[in-house]
N, C-alpha and C. Protein backbone atom coordinates (compact mmCIF):
# COMPACT_ATOMS: atom_id res chain seq x y z
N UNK A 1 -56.09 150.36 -9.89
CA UNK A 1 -55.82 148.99 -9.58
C UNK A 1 -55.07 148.37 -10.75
N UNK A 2 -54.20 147.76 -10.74
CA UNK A 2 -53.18 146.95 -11.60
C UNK A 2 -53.53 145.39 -11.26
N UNK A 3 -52.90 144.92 -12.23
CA UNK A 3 -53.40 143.34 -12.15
C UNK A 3 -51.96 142.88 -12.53
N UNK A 4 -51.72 142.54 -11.68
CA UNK A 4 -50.47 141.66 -11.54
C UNK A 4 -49.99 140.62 -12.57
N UNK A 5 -48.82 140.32 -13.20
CA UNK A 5 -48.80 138.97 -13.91
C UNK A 5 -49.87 138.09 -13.88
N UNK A 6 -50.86 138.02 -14.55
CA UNK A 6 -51.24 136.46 -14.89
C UNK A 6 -52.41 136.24 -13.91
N UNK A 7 -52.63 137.28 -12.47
CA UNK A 7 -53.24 137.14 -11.89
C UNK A 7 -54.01 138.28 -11.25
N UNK A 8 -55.72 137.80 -11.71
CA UNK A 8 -57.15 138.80 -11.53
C UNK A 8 -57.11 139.43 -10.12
N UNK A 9 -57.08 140.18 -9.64
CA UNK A 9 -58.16 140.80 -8.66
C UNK A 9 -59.04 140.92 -8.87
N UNK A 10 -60.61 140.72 -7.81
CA UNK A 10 -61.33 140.58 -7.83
C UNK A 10 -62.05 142.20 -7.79
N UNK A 11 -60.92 143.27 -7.64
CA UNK A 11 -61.24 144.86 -7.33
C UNK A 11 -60.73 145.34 -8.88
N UNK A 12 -59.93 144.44 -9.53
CA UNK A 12 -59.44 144.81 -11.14
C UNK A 12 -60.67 144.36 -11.47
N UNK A 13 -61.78 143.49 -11.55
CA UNK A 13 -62.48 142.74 -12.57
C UNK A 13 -63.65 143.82 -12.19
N UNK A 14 -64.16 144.68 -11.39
CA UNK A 14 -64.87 145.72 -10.49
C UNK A 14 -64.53 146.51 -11.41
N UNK A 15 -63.31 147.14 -11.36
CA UNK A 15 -62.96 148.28 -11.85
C UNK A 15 -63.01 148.18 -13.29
N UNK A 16 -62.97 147.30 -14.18
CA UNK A 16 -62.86 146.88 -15.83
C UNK A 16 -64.40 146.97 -16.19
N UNK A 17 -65.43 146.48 -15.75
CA UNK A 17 -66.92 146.63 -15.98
C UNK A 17 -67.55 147.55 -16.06
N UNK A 18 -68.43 148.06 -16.75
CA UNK A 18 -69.18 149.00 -17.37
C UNK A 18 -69.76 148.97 -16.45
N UNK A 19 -70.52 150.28 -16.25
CA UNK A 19 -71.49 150.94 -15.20
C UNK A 19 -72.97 149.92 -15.14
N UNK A 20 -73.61 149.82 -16.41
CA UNK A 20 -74.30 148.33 -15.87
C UNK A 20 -74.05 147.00 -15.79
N UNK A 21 -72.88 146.56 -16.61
CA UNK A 21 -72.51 145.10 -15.98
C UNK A 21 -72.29 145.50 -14.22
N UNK A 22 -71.73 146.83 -13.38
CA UNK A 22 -71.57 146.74 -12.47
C UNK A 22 -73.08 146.93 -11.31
N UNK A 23 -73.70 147.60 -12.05
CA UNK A 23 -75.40 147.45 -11.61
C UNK A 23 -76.07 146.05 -11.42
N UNK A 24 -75.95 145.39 -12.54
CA UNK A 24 -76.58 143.91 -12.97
C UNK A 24 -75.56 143.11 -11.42
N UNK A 25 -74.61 143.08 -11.16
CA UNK A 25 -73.87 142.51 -10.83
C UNK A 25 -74.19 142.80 -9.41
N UNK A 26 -74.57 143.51 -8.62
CA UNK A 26 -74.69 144.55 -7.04
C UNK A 26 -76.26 144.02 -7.31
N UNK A 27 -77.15 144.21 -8.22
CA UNK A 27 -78.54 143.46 -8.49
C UNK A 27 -78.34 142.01 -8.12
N UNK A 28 -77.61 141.44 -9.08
CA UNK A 28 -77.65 140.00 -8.15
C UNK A 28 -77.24 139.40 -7.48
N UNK A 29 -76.67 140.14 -6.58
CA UNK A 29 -76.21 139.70 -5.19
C UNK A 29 -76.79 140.20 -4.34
N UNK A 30 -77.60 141.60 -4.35
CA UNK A 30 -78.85 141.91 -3.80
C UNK A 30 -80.27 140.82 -3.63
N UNK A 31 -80.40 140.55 -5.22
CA UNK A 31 -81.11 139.34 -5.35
C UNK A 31 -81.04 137.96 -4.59
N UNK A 32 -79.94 137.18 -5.09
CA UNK A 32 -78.99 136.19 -3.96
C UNK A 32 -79.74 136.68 -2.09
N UNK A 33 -79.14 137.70 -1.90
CA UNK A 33 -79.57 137.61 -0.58
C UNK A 33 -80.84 137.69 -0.16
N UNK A 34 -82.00 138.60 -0.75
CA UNK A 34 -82.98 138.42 -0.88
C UNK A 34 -83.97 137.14 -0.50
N UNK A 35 -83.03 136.29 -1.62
CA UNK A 35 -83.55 134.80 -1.63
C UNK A 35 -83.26 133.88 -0.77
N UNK A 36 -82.17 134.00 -0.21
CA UNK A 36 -81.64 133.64 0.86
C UNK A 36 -82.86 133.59 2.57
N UNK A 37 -82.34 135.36 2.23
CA UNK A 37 -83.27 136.10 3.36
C UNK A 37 -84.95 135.18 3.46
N UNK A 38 -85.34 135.04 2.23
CA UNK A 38 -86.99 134.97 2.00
C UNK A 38 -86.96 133.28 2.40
N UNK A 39 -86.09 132.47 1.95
CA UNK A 39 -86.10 130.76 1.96
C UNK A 39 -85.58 130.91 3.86
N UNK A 40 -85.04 131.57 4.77
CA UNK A 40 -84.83 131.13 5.70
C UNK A 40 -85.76 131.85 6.45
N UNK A 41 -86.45 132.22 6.06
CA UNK A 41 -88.27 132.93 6.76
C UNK A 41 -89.10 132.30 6.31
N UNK A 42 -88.91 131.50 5.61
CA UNK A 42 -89.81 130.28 5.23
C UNK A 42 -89.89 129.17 5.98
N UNK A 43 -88.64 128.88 6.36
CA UNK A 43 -88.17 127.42 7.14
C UNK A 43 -88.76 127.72 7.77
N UNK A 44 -88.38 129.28 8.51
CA UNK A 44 -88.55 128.93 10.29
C UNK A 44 -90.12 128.97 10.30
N UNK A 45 -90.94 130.04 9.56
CA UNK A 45 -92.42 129.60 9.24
C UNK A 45 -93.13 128.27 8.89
N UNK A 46 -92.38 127.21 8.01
CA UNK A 46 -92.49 125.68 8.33
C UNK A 46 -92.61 125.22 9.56
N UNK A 47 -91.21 125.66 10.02
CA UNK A 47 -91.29 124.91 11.61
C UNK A 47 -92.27 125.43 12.47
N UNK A 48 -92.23 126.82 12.41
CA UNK A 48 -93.54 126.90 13.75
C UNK A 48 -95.09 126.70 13.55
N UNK A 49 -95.60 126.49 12.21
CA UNK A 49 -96.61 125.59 11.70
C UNK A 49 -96.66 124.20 11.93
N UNK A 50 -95.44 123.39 11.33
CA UNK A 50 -94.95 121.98 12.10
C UNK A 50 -95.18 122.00 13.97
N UNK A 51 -94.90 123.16 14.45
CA UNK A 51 -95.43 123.30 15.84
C UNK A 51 -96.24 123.13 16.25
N UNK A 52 -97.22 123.69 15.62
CA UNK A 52 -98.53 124.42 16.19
C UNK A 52 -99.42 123.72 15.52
N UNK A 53 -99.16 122.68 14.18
CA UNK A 53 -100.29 121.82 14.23
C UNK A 53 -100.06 120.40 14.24
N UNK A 54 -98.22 120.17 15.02
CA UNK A 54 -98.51 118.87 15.88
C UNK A 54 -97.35 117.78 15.02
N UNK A 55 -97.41 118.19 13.72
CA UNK A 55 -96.51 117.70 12.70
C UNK A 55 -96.51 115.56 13.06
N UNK A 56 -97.87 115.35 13.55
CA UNK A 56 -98.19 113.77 13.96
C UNK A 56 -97.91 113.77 15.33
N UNK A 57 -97.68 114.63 15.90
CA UNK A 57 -98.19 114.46 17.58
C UNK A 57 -98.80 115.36 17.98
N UNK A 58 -99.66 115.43 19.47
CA UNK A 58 -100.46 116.42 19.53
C UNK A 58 -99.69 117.71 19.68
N UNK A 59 -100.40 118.76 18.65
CA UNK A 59 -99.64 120.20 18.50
C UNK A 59 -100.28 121.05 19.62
N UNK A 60 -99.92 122.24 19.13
CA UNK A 60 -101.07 123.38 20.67
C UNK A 60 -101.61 123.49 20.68
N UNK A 61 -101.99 123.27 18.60
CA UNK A 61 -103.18 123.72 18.94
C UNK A 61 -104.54 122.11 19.29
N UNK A 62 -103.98 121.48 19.22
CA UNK A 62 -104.70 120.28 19.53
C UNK A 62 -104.77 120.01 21.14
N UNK A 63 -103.99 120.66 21.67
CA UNK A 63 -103.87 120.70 23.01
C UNK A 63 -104.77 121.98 23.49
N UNK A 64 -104.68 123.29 22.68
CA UNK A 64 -105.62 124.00 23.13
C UNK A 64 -107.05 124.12 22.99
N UNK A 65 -107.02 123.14 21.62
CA UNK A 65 -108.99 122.39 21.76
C UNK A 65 -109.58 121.73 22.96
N UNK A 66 -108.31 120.43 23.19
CA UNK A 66 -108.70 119.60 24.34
C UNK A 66 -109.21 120.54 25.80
N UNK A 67 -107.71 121.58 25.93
CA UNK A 67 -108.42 122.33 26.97
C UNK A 67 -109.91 123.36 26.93
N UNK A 68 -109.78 124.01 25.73
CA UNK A 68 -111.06 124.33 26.16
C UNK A 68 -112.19 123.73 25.83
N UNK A 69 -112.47 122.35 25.25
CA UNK A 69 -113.11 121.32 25.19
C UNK A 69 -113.81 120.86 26.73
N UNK A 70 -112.62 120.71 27.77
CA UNK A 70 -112.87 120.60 28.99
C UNK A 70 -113.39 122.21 29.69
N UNK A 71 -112.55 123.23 29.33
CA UNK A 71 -113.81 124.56 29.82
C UNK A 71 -114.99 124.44 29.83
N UNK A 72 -115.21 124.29 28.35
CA UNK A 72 -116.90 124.75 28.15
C UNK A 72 -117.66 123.63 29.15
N UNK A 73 -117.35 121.82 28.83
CA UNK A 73 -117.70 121.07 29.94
C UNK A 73 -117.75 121.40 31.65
N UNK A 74 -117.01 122.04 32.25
CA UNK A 74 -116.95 122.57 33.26
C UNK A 74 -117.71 123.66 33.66
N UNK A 75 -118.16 124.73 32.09
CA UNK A 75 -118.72 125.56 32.18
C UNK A 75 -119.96 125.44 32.62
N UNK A 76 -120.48 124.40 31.76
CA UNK A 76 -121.79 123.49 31.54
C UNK A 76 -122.37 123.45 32.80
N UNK A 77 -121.49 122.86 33.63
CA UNK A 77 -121.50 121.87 34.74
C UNK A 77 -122.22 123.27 36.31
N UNK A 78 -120.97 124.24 35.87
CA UNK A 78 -121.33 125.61 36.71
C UNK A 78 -122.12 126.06 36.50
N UNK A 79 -122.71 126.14 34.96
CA UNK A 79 -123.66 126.79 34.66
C UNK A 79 -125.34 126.36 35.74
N UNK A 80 -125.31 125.07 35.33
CA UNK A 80 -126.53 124.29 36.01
C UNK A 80 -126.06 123.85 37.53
N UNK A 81 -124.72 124.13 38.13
CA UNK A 81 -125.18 124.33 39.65
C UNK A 81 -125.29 125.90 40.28
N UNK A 82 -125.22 126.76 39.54
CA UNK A 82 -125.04 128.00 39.88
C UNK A 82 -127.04 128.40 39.63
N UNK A 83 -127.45 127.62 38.65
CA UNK A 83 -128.90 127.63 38.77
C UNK A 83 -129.81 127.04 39.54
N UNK A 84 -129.30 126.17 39.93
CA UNK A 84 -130.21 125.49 41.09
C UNK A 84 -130.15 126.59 42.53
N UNK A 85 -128.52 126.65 42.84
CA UNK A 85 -128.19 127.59 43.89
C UNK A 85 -129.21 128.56 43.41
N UNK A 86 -129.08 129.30 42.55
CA UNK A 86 -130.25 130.93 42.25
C UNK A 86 -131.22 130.24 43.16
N UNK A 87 -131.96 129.28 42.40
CA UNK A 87 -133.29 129.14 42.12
C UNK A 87 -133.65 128.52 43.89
N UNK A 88 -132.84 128.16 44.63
CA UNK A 88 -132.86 127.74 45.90
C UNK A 88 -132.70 129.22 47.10
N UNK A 89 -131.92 130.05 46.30
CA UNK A 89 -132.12 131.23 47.19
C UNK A 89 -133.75 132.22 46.88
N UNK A 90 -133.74 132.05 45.33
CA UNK A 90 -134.98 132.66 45.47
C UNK A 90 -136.21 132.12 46.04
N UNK A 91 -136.42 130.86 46.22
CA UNK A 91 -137.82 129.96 47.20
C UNK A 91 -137.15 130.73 48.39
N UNK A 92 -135.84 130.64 49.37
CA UNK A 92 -135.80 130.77 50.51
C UNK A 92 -135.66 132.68 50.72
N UNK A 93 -135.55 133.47 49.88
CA UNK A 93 -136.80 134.68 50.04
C UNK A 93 -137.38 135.31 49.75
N UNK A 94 -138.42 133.98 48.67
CA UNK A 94 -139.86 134.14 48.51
C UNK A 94 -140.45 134.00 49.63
N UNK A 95 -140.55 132.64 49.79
CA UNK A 95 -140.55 132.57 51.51
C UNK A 95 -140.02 133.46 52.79
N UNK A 96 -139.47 133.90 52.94
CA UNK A 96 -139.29 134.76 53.94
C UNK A 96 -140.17 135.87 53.81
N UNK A 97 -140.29 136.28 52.34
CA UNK A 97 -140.75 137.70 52.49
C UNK A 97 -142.84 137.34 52.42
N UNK A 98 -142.87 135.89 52.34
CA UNK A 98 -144.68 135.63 52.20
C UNK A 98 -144.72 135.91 53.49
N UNK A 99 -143.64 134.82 54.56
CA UNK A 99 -143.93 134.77 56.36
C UNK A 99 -143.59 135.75 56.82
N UNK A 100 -142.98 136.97 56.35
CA UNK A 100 -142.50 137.67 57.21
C UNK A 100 -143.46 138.62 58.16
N UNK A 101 -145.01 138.04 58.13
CA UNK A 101 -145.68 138.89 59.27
C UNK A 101 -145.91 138.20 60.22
N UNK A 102 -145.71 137.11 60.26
CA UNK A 102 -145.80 135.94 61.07
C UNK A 102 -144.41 135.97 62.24
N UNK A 103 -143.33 136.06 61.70
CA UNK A 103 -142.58 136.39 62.34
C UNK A 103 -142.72 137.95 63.57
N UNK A 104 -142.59 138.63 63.08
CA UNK A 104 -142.87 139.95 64.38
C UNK A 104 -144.01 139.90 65.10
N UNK A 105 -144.70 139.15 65.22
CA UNK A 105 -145.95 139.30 65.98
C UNK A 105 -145.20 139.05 67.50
């Protein structure tokens, strides 16, 4: 590579550098991107935290308390009519099975 009157190439200033100024140099632009790379996996990890906990409005996950807030209430609710139902089939055959000689006669 030749360098023209008065003016650098950027493949002359490559080629003029010692084997570790050219290491140090491929290092920090490795580096550079790195940092780059690591600060824009950060953002987007900001933002989907800013998501998910609402960032001052309700987030998902405040939305997914409310809902299963209302489950377990509902659960509640099944729980104690699904016991009465039991407890109404078992009188009707307890009963059947006290009368049941009464019946075939």
């Amino acid at each position: 590579m030749t360098i023209v009157e008065g003016k650098h190439s950027p493949l002359s200033e490559v080629a003029n550098m010692s084997v570790s100024e050219t290491n140090l140099a491929v290092l920090g632009v490795i580096e550079r991107d790195f940092q780059c790379e690591v600060l824009g996996k950060l953002g987007r990890l900001e933002a989907k935290m800013d998501m998910l906990a609402g960032n001052g409005q309700p987030g998902r996950m405040q939305l997914a308390e409310d809902r299963l807030i209302r489950l377990e209430y509902s659960d509640v609710r099944r729980t104690v009519i699904e016991r009465f139902v039991n407890a109404g089939i078992a009188v009707v055959v307890s009963a059947a099975v006290a009368v049941h000689r009464f019946w075939w006669k």
